[in-house]
N, C-alpha and C. Protein backbone atom coordinates (compact mmCIF):
# COMPACT_ATOMS: atom_id res chain seq x y z
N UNK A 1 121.03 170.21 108.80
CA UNK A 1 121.83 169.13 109.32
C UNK A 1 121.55 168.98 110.82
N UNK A 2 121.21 167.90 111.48
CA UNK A 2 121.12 167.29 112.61
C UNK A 2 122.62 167.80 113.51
N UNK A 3 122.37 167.95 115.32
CA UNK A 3 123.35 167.98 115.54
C UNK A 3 123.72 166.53 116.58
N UNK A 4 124.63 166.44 117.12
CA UNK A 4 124.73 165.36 118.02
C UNK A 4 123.70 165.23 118.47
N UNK A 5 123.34 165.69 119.05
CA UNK A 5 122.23 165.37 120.20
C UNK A 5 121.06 165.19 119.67
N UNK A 6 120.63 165.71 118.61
CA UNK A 6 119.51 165.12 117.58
C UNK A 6 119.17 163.78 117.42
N UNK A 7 120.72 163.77 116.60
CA UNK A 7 121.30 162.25 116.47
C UNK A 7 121.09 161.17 117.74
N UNK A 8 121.74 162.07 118.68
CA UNK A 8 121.51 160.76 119.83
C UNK A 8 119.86 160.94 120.27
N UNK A 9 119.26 161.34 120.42
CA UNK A 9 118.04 161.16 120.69
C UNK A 9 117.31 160.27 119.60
N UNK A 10 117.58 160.51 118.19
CA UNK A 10 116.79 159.38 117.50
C UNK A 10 118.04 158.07 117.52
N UNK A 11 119.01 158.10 118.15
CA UNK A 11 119.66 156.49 117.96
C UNK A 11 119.14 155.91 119.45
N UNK A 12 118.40 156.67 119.92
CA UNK A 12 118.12 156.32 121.42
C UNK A 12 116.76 155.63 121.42
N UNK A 13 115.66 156.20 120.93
CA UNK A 13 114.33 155.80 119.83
C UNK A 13 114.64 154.77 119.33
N UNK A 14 115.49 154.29 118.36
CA UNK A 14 115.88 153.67 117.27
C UNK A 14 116.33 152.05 118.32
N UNK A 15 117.19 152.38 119.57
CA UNK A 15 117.74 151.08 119.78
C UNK A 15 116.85 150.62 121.10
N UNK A 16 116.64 152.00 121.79
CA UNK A 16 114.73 151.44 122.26
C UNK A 16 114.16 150.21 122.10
N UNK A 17 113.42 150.81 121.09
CA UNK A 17 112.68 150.34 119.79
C UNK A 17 113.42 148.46 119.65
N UNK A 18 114.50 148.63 119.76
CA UNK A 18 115.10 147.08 119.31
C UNK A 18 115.54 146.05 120.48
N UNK A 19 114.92 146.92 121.94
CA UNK A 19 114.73 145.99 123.31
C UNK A 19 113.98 144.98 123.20
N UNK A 20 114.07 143.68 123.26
CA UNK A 20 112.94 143.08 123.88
C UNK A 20 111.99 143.47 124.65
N UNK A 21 112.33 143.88 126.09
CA UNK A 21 111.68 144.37 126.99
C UNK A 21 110.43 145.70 126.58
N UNK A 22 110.80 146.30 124.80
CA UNK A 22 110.02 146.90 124.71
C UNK A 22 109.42 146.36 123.31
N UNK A 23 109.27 144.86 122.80
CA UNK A 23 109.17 144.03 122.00
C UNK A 23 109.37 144.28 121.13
N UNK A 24 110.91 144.09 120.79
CA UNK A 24 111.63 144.26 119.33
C UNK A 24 112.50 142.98 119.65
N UNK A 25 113.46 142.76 119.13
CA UNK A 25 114.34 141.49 118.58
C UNK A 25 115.34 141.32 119.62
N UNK A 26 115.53 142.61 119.69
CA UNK A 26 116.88 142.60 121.08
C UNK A 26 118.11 142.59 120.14
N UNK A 27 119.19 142.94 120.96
CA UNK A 27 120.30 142.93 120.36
C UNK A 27 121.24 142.21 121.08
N UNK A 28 122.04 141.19 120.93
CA UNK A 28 122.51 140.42 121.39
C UNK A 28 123.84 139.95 121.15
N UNK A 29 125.20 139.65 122.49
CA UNK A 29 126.26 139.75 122.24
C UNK A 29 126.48 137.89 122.49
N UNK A 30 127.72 137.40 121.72
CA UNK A 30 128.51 136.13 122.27
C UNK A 30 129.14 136.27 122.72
N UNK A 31 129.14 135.84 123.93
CA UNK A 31 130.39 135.92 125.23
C UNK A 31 130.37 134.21 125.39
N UNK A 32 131.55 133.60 125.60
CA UNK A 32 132.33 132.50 125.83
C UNK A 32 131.20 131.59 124.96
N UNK A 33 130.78 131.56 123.87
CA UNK A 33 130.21 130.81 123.14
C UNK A 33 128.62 130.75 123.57
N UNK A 34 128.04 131.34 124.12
CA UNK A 34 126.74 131.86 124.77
C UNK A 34 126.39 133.03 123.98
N UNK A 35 124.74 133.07 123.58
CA UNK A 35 124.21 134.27 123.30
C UNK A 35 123.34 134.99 124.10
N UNK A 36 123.65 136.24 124.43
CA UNK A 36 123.09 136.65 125.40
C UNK A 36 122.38 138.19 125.13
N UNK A 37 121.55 138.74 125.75
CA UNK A 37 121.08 140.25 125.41
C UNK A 37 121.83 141.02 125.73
N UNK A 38 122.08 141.96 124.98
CA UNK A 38 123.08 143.35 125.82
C UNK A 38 122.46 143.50 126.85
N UNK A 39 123.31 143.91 127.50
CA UNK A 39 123.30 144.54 129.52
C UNK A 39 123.02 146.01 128.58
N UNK A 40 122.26 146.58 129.70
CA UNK A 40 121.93 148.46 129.88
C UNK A 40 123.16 149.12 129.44
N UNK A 41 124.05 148.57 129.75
CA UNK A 41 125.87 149.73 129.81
C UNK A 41 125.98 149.52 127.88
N UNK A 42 125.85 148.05 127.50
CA UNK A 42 126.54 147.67 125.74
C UNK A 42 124.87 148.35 124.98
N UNK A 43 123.83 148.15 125.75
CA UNK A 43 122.40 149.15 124.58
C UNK A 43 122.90 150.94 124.72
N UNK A 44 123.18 151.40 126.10
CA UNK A 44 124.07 153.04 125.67
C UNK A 44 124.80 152.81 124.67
N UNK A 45 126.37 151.83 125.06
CA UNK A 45 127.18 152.38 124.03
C UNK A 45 126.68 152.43 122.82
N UNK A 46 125.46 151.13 122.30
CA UNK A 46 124.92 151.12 120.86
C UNK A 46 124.47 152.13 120.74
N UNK A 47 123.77 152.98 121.39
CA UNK A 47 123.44 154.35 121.16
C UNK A 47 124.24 155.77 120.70
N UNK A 48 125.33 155.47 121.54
CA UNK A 48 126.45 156.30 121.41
C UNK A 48 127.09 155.87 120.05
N UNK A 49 127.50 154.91 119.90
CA UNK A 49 128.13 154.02 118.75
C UNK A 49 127.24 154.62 117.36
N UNK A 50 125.63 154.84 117.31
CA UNK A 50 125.09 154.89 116.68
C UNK A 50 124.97 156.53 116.01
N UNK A 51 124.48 157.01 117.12
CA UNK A 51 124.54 158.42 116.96
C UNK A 51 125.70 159.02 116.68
N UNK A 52 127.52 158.35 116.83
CA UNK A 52 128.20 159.07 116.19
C UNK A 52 128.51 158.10 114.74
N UNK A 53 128.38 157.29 114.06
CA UNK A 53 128.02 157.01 113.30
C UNK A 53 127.40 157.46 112.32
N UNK A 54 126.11 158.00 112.99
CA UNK A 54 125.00 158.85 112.03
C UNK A 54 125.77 160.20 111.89
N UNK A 55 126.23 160.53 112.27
CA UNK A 55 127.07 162.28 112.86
C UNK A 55 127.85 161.96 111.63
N UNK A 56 128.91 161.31 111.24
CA UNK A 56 130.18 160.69 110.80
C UNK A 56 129.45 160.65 109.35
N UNK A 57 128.16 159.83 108.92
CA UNK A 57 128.27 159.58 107.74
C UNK A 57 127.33 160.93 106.97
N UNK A 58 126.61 162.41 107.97
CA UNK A 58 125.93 163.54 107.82
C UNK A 58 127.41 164.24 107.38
N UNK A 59 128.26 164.30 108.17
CA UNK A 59 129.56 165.10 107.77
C UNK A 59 130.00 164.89 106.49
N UNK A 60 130.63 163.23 106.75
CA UNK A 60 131.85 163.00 105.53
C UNK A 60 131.10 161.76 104.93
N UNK A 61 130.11 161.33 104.33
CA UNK A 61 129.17 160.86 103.65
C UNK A 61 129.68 160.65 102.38
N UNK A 62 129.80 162.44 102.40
CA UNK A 62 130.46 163.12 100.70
C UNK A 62 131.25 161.85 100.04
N UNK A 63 132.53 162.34 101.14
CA UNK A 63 133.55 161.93 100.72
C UNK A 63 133.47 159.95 100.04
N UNK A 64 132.94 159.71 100.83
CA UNK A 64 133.22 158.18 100.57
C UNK A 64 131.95 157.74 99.15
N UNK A 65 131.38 158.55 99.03
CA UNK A 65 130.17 158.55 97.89
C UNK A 65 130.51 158.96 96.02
N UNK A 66 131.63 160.11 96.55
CA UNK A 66 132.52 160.84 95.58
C UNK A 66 133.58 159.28 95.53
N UNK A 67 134.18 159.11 96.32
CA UNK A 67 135.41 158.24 95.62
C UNK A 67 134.93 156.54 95.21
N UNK A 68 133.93 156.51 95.35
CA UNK A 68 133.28 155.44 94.83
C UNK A 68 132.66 155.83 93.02
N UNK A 69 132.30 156.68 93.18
CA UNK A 69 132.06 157.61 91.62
C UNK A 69 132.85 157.81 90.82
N UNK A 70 134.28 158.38 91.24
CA UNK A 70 135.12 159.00 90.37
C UNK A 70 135.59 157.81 89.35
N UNK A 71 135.79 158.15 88.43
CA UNK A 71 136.27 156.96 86.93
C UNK A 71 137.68 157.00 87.60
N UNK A 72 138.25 155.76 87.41
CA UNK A 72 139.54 155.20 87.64
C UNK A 72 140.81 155.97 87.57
N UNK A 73 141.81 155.57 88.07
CA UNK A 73 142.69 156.89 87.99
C UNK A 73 143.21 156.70 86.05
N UNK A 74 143.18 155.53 85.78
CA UNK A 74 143.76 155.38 84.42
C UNK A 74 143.42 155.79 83.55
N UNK A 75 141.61 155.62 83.49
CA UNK A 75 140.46 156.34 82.97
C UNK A 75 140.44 157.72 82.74
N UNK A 76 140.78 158.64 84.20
CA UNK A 76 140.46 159.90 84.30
C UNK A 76 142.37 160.37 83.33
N UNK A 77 143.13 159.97 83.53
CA UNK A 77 144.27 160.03 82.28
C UNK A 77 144.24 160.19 81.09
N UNK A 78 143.38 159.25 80.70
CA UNK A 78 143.16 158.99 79.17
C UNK A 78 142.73 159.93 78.76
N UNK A 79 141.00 160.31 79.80
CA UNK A 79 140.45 161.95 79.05
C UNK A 79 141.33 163.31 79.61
N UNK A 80 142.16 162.70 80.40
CA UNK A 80 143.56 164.34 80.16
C UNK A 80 143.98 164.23 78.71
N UNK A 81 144.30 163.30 78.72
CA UNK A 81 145.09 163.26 77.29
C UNK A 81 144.70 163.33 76.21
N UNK A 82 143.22 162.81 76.00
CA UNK A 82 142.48 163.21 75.08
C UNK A 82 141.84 164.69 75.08
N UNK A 83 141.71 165.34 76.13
CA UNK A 83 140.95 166.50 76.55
C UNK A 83 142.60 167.56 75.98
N UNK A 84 144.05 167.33 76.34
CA UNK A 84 144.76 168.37 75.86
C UNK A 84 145.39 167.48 74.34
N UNK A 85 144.97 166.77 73.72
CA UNK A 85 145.12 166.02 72.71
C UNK A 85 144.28 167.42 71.79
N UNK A 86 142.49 167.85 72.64
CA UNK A 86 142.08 168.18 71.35
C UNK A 86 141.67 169.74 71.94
N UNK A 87 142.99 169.93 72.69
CA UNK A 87 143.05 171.65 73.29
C UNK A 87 141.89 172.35 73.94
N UNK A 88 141.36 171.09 75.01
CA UNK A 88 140.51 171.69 75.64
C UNK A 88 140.75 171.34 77.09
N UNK A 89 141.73 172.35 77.61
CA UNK A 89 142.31 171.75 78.63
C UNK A 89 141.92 172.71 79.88
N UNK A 90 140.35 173.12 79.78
CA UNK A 90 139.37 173.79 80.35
C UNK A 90 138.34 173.36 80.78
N UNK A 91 137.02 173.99 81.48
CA UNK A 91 135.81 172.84 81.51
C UNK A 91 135.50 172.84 80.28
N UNK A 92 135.56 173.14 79.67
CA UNK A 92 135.25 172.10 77.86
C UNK A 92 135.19 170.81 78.07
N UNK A 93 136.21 170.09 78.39
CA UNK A 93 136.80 169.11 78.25
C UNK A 93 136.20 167.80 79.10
N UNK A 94 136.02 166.34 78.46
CA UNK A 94 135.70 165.72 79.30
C UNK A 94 135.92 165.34 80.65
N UNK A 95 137.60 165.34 81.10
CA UNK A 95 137.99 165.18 82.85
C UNK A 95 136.77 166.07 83.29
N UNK A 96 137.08 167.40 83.39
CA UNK A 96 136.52 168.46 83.98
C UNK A 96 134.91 167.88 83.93
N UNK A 97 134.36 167.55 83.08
CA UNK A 97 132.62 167.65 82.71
C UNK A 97 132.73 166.57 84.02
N UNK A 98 133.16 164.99 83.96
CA UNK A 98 132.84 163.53 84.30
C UNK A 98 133.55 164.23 86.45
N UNK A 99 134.83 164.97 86.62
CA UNK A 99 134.91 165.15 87.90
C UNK A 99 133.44 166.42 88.48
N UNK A 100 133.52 167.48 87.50
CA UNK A 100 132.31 167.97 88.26
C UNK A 100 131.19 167.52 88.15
N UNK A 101 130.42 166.94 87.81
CA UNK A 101 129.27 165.69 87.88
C UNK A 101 129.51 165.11 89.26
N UNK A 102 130.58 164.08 89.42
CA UNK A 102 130.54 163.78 90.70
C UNK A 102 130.23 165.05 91.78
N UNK A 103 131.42 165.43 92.01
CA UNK A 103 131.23 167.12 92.73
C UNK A 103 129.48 167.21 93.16
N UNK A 104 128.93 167.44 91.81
CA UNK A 104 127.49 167.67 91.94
C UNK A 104 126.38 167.24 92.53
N UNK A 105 127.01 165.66 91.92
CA UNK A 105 125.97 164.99 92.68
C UNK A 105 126.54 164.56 94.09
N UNK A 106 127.45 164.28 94.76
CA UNK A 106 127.83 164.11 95.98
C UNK A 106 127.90 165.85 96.64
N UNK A 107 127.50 166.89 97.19
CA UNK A 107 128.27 167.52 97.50
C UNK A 107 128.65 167.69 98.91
N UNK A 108 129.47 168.81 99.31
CA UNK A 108 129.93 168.57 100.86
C UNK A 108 128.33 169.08 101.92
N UNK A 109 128.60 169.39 102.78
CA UNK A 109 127.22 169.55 103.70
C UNK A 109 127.30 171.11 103.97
């Protein structure tokens, strides 16, 4: 796993890279209905902005990957009920199989 400063060194590369001045697209803010290039101070914060970003989704990634996975709360009910319906209220049982799968394939860092 990358640490901050990893991170900020390649979001630093990365928004570089997206200067005009070093021929990329530029990144560009609307102020009073005008489009204009970020100033030096708003390309840091994009850097900063970026690199904890990247930090944020290396950490807790997991999490938001897992609760997009998990079967519905109504869903994951049904196979309780079917799972102690047919006395397998262990990993036997489907809840247990369908939550550790997720588990598996998302895991923490």
């Amino acid at each position: 796993m990358a640490t901050i400063e990893e991170l900020t060194t390649a979001a630093q590369t990365a928004i570089d890279a997206l200067k005009t001045a070093n021929g990329g697209d530029g990144m560009f803010a609307q102020v009073n209905n005008e489009r204009r290039e970020f100033t030096e101070a708003e390309y840091d914060q994009a850097v900063t902005d970026k690199a904890n970003s990247d930090f944020d989704l290396q950490e807790n990634g997991y999490i938001t990957a897992r609760q997009q996975e998990y079967p519905a709360i109504a869903e994951q009910l049904d196979m309780l009920f079917h799972d102690m319906t047919a006395d397998k209220g262990d990993k036997t049982g489907d809840w247990y199989e369908a939550i550790e799968k997720v588990k598996d394939d998302n895991p923490k860092p």
